[in-house]
C-alpha atoms as a PDB file:
ATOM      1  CA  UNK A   1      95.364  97.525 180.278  1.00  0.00           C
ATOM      2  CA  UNK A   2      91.978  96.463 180.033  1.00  0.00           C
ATOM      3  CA  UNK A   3      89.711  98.146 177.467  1.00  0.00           C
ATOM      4  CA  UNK A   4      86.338  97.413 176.922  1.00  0.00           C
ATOM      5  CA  UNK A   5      85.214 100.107 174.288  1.00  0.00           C
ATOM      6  CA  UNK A   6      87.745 102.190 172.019  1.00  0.00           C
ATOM      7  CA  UNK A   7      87.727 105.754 171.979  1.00  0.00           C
ATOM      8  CA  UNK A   8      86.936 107.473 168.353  1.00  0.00           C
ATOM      9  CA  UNK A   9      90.777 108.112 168.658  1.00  0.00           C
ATOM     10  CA  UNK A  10      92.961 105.716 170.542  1.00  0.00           C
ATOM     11  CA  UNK A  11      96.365 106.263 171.461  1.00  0.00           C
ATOM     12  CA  UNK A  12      98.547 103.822 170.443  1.00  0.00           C
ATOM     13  CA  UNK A  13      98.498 101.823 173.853  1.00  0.00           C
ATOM     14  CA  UNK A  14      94.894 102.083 174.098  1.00  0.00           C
ATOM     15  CA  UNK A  15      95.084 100.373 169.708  1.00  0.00           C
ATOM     16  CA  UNK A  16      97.684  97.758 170.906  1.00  0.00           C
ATOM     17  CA  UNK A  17      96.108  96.907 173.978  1.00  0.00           C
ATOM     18  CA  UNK A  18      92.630  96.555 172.221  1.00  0.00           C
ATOM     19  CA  UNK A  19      94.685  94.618 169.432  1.00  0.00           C
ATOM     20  CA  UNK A  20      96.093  92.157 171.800  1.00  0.00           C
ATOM     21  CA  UNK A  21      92.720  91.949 173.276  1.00  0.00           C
ATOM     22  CA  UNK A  22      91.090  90.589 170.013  1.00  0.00           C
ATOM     23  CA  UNK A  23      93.978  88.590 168.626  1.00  0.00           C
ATOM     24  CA  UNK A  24      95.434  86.870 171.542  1.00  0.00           C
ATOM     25  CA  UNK A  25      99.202  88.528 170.476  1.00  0.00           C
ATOM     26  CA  UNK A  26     101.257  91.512 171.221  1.00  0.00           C
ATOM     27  CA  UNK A  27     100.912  94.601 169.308  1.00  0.00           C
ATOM     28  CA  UNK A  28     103.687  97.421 168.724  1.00  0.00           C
ATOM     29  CA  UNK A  29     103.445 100.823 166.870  1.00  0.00           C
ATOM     30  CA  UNK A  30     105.551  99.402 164.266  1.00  0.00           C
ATOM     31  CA  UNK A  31     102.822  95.962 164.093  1.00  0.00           C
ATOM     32  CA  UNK A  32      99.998  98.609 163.467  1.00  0.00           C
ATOM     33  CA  UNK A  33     101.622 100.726 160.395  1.00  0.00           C
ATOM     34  CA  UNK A  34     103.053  97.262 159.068  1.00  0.00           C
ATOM     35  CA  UNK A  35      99.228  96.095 158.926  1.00  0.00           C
ATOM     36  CA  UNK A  36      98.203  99.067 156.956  1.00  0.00           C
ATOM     37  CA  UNK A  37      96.563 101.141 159.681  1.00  0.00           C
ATOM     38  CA  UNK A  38      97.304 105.026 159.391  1.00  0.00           C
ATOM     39  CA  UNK A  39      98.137 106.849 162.248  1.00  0.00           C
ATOM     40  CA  UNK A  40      97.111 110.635 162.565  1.00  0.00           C
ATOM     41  CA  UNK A  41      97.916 113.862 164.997  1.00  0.00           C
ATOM     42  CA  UNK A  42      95.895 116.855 166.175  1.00  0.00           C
ATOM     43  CA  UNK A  43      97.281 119.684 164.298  1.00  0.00           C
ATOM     44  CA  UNK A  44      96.041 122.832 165.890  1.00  0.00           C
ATOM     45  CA  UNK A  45      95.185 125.859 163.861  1.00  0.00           C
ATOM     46  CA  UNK A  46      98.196 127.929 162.874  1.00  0.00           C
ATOM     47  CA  UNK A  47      97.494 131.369 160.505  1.00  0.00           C
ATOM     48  CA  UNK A  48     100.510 130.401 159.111  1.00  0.00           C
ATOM     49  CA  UNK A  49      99.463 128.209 157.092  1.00  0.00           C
ATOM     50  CA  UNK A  50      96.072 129.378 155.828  1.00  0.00           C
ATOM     51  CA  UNK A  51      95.865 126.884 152.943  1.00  0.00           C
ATOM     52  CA  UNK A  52      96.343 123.686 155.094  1.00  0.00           C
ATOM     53  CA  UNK A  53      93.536 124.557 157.267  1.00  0.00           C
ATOM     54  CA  UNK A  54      91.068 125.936 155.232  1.00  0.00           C
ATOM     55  CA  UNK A  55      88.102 126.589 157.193  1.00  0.00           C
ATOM     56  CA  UNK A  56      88.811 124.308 160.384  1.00  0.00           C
ATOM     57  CA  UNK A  57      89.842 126.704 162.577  1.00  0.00           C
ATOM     58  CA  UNK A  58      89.888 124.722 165.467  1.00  0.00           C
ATOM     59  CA  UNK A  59      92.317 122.073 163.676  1.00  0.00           C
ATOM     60  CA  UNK A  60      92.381 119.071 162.042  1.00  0.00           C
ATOM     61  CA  UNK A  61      93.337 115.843 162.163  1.00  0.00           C
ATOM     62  CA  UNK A  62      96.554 114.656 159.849  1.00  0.00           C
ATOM     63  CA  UNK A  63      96.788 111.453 158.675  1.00  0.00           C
ATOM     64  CA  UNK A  64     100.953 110.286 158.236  1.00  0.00           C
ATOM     65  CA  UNK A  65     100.335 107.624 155.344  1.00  0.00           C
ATOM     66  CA  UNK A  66     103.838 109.040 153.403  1.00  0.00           C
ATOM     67  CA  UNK A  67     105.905 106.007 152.863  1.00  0.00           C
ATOM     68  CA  UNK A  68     109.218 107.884 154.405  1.00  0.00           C
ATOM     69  CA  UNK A  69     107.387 109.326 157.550  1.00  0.00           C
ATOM     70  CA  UNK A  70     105.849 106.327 158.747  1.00  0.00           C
ATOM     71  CA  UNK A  71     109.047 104.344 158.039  1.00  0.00           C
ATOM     72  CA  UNK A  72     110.458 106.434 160.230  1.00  0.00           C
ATOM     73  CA  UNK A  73     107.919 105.368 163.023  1.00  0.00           C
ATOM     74  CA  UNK A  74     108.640 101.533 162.268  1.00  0.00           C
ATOM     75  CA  UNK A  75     112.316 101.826 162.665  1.00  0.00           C
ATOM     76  CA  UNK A  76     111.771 103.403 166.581  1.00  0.00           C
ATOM     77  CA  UNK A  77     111.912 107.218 165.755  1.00  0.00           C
ATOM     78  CA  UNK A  78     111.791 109.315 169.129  1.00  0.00           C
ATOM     79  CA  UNK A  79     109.384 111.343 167.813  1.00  0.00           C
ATOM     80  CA  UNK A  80     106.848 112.138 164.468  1.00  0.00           C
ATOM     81  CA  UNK A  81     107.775 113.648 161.360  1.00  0.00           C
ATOM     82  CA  UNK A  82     104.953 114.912 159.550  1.00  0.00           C
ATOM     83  CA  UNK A  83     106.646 115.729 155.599  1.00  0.00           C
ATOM     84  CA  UNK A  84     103.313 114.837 153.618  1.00  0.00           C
ATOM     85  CA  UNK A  85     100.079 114.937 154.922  1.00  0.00           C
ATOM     86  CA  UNK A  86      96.261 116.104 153.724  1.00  0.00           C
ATOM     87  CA  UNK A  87      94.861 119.154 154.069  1.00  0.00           C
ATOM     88  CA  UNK A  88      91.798 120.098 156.036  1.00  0.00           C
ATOM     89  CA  UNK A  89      89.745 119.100 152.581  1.00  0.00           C
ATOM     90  CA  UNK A  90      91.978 115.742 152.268  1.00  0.00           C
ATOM     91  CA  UNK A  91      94.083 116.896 149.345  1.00  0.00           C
ATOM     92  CA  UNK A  92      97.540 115.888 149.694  1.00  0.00           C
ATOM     93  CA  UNK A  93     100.193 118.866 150.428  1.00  0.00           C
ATOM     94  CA  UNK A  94     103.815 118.511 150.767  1.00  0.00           C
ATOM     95  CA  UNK A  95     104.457 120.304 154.217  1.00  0.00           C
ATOM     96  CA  UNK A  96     107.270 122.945 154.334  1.00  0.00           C
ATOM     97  CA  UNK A  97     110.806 121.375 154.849  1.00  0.00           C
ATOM     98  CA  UNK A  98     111.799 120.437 157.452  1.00  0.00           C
ATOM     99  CA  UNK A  99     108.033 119.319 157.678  1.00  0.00           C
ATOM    100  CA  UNK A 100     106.068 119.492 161.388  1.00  0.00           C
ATOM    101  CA  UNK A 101     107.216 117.176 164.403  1.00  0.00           C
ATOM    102  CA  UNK A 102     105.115 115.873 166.859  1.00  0.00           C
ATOM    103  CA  UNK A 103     105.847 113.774 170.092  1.00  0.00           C
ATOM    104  CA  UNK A 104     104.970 109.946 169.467  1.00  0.00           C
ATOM    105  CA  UNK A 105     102.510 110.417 172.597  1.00  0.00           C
ATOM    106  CA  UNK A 106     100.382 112.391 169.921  1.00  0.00           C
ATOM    107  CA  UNK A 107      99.538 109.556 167.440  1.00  0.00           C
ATOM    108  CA  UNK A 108      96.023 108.234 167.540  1.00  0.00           C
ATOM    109  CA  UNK A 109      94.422 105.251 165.239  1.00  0.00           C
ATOM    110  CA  UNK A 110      91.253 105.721 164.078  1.00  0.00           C
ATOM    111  CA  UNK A 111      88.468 103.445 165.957  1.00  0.00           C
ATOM    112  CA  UNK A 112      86.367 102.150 162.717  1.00  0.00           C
ATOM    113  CA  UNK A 113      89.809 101.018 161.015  1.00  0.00           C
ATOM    114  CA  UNK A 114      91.195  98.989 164.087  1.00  0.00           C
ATOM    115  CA  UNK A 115      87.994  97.128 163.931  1.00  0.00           C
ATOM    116  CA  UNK A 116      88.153  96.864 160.094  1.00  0.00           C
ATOM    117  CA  UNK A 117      91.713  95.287 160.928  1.00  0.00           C
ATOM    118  CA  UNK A 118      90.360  92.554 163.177  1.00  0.00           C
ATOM    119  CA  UNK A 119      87.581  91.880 161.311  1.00  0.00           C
ATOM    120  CA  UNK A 120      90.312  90.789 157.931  1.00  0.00           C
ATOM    121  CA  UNK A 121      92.530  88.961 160.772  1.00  0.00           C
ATOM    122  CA  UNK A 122      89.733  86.981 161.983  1.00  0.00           C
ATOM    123  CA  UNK A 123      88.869  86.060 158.253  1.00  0.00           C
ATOM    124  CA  UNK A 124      92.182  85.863 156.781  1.00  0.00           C
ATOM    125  CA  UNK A 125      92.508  83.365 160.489  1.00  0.00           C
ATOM    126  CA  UNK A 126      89.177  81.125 159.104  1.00  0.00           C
ATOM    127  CA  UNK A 127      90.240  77.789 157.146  1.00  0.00           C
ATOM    128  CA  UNK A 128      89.823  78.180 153.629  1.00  0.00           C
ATOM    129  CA  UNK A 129      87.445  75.736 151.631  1.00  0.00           C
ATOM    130  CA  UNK A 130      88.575  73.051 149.793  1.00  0.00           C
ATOM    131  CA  UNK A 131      88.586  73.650 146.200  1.00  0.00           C
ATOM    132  CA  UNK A 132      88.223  70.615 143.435  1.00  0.00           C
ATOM    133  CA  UNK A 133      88.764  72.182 139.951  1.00  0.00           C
ATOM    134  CA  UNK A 134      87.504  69.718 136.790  1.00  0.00           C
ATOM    135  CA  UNK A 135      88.765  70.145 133.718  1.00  0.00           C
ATOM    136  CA  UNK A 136      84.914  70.670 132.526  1.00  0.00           C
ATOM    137  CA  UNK A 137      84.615  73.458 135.166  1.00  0.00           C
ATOM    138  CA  UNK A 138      87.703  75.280 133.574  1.00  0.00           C
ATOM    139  CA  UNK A 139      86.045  75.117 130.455  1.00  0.00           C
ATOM    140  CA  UNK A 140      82.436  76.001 130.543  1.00  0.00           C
ATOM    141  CA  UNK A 141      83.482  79.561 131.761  1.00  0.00           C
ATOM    142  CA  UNK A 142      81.294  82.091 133.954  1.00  0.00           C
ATOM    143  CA  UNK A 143      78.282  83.750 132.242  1.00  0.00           C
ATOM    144  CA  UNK A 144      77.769  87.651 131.268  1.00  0.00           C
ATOM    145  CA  UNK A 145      75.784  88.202 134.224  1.00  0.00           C
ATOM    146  CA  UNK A 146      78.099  86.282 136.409  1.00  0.00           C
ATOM    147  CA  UNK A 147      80.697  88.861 135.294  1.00  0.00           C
ATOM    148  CA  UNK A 148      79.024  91.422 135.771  1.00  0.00           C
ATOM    149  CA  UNK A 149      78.277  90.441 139.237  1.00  0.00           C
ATOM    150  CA  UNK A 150      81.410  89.326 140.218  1.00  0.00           C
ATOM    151  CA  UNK A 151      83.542  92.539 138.287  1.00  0.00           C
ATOM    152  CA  UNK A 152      81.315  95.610 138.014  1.00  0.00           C
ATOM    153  CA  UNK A 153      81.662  97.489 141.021  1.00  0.00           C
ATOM    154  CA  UNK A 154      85.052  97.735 139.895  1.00  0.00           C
ATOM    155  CA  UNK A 155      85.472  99.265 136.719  1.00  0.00           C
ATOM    156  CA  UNK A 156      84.696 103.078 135.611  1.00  0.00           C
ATOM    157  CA  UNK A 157      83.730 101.507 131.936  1.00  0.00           C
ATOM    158  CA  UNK A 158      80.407 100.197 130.787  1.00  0.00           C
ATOM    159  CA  UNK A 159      81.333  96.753 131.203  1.00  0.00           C
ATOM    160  CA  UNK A 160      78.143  95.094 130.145  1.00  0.00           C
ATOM    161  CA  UNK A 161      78.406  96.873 126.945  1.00  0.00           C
ATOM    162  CA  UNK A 162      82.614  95.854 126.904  1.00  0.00           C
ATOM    163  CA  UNK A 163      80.706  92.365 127.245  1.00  0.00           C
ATOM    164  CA  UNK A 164      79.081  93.041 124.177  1.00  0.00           C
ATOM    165  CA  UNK A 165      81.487  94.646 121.953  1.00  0.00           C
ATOM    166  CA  UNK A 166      84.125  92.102 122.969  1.00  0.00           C
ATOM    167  CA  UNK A 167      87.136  94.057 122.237  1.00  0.00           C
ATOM    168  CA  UNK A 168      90.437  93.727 123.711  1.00  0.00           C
ATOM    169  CA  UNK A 169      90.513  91.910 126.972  1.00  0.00           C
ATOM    170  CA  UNK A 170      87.069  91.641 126.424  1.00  0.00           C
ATOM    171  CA  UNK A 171      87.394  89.850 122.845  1.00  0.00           C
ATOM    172  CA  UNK A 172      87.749  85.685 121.554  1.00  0.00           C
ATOM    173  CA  UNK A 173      91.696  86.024 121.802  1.00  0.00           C
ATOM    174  CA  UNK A 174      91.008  87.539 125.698  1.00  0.00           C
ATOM    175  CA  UNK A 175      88.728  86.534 127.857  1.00  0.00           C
ATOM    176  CA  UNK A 176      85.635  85.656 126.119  1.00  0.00           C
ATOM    177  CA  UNK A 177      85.432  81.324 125.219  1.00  0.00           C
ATOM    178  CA  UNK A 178      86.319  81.381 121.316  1.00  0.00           C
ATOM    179  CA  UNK A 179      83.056  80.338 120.056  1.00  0.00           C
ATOM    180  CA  UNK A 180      80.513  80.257 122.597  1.00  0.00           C
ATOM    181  CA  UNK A 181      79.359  83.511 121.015  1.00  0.00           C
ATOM    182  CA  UNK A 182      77.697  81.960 117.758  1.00  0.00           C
ATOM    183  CA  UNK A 183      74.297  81.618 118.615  1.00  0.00           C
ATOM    184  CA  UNK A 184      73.838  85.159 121.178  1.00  0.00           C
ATOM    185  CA  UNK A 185      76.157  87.379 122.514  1.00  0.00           C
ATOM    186  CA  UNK A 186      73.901  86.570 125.647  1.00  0.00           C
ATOM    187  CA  UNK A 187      75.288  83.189 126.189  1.00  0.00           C
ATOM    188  CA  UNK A 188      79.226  83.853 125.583  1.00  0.00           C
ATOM    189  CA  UNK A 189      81.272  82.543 128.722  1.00  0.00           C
ATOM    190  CA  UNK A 190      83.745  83.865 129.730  1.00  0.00           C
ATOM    191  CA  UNK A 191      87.432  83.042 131.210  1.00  0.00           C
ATOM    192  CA  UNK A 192      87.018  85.060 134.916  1.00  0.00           C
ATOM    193  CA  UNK A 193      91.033  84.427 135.419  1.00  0.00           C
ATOM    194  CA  UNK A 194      91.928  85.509 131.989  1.00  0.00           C
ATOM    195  CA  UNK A 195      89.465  88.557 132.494  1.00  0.00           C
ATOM    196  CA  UNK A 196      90.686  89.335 135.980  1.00  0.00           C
ATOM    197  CA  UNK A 197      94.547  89.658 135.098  1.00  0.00           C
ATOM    198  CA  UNK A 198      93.177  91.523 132.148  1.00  0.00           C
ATOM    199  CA  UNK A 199      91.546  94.382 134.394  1.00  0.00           C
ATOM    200  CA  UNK A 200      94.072  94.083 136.767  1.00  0.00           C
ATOM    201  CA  UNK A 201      96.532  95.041 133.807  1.00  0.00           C
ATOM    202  CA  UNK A 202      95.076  97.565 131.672  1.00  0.00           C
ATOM    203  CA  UNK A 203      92.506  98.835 133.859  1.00  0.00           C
ATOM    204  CA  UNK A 204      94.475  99.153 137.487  1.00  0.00           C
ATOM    205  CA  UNK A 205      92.056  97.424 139.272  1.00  0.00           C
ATOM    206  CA  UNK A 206      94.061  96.052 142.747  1.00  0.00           C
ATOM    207  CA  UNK A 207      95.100  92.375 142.877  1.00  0.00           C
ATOM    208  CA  UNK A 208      93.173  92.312 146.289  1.00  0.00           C
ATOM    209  CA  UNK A 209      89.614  93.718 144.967  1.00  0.00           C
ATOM    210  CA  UNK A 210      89.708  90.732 142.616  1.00  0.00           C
ATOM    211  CA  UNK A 211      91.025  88.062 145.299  1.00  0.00           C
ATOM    212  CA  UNK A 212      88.166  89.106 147.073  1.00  0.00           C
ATOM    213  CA  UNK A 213      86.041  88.870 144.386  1.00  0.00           C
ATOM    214  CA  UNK A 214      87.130  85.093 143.780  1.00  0.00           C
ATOM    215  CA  UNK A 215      86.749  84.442 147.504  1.00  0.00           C
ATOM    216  CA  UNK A 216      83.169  85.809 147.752  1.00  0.00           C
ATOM    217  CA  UNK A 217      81.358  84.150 144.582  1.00  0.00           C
ATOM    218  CA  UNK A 218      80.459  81.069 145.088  1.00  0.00           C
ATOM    219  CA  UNK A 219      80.543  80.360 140.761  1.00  0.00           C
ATOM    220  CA  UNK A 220      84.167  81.801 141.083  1.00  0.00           C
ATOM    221  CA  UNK A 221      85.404  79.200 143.362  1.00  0.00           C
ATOM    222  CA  UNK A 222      86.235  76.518 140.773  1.00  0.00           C
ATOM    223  CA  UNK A 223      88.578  79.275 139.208  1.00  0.00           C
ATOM    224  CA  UNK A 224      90.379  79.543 142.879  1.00  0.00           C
ATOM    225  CA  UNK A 225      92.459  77.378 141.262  1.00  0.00           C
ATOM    226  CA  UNK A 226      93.849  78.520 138.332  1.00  0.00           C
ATOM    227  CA  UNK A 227      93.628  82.376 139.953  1.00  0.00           C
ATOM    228  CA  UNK A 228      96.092  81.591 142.338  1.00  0.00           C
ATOM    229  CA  UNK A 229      98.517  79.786 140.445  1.00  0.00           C
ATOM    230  CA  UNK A 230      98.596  82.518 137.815  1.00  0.00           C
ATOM    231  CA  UNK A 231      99.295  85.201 140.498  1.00  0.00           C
ATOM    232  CA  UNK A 232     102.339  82.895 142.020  1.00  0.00           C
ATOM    233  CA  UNK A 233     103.151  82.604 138.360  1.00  0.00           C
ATOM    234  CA  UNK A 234     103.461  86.552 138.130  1.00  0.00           C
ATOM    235  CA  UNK A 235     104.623  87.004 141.488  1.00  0.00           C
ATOM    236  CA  UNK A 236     101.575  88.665 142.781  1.00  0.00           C
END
C-alpha cells in the first residue's frame, strides 16, 4: 500500500504502511502501542451515557491509553476493549463493566503523533556526538542563567528565586558548587547532574524532559558524561 499523505485518522494499515514507508521496516498494531502511540475509536452518541458525552452529540473520539486495554491489543486480541477512556472534555472515566467493545477495524492513530514518532526515530537513528569530559569541565559547573535556560520550562516553582535562596536541592550540600557563592549569588555554578536527579526526585520532572535537556544545550554536553552514568547507576 502506497500512501502519499495520511489521513487526520489512519487506520492502522494506512499508520503501518506509512510507518514502513518512513523507516524502511515492518510495522504491526502491537509495534505502534509498544512505541507509545495511542490508538482511539469513534464512539457514537449514546443518551445513555449523558456524562461521557457531554455536549458532542455527534460523538467523540476515545483514546485507549489504559495499560490493561491496550495490552490486550499487543497480545493479538480479536477485538477492542474500551475499560478506561476520556470523556468528551478529556477527563478520565472508568467505563461501566464490562466496558465498550469495538472491532479492531475501528482503531485509528492520530496523524500529527505518527509524524511526531518518525521525527524521534529519525533522531534517536542520527549518530550521537562525541563527548570529551575534563576534569576542569566537571568542576567549573553551569551558570544561573544556564540553569535557568536549560531547567525552567520544567518546573511549577520560581526557580530563579530557588537559585537564590539555595535551599535543598538548590543549596551548597545539593547542587550549587560549595563556595562559588562568596563574592554574588550571581556567579554561583552549579552541578546540572546533581540538580537534574534532584528535580527529577523531589520535583517529578520525567527522566526524558531532562535527557533532552542535556542533548539540546550545547554547555550541557560536557555533563553527557557524568548524566548518563548516574542514570545507569540508578537504573534509569
Amino acid at each position: 500500500m502506497t500512501i502519499i499523505e495520511l489521513p487526520f485518522r489512519a487506520t492502522t494499515e494506512q499508520a503501518c504502511a506509512w510507518m514502513e514507508q518512513q523507516t524502511g521496516s515492518p510495522w504491526t498494531l502491537a509495534r505502534l502501542i509498544e512505541h507509545t502511540l495511542t490508538p482511539y475509536v469513534w464512539l457514537d452518541y449514546d443518551a445513555t451515557y449523558p456524562d461521557l458525552f457531554g455536549d458532542a452529540n455527534g460523538g467523540y473520539a476515545a483514546p485507549i491509553f489504559f495499560e490493561g486495554d491496550t495490552a490486550r491489543l499487543v497480545a493479538g486480541s480479536d477485538d477492542v476493549l474500551i475499560t478506561i477512556t476520556k470523556d468528551a472534555y478529556k477527563i478520565v472515566v472508568q467505563l461501566p463493566p464490562p466496558g465498550f467493545r469495538r472491532e479492531l477495524h475501528e482503531l485509528r492513530f492520530l496523524k500529527k503523533e505518527l509524524e511526531k514518532l518518525v521525527a524521534r526515530l529519525k533522531r534517536e537513528a542520527e549518530p550521537k556526538p562525541v563527548v570529551v569530559e575534563t576534569a576542569q569541565e566537571a568542576r567549573v559547573g553551569i551558570s544561573r542563567d544556564e540553569v535557568i535556560a536549560a531547567f525552567a520550562g520544567m518546573l511549577r516553582i520560581d526557580i530563579a528565586k530557588a537559585l537564590d535562596d539555595a535551599l535543598g536541592v538548590f543549596g551548597d550540600e545539593g547542587a550549587r558548587i560549595k563556595g562559588s557563592a562568596r563574592k554574588s549569588k550571581k556567579h554561583a555554578m552549579w552541578n546540572p547532574v546533581t540538580l537534574a536527579l534532584g528535580m527529577n526526585d523531589l520535583y517529578r520532572v520525567p527522566v526524558s524532559q531532562l535527557k533532552r535537556a542535556f542533548q539540546g544545550h550545547d554547555f550541557l554536553h560536557p555533563w553527557l558524561g557524568q548524566w548518563n552514568a548516574s542514570l545507569a547507576l540508578l537504573g534509569k
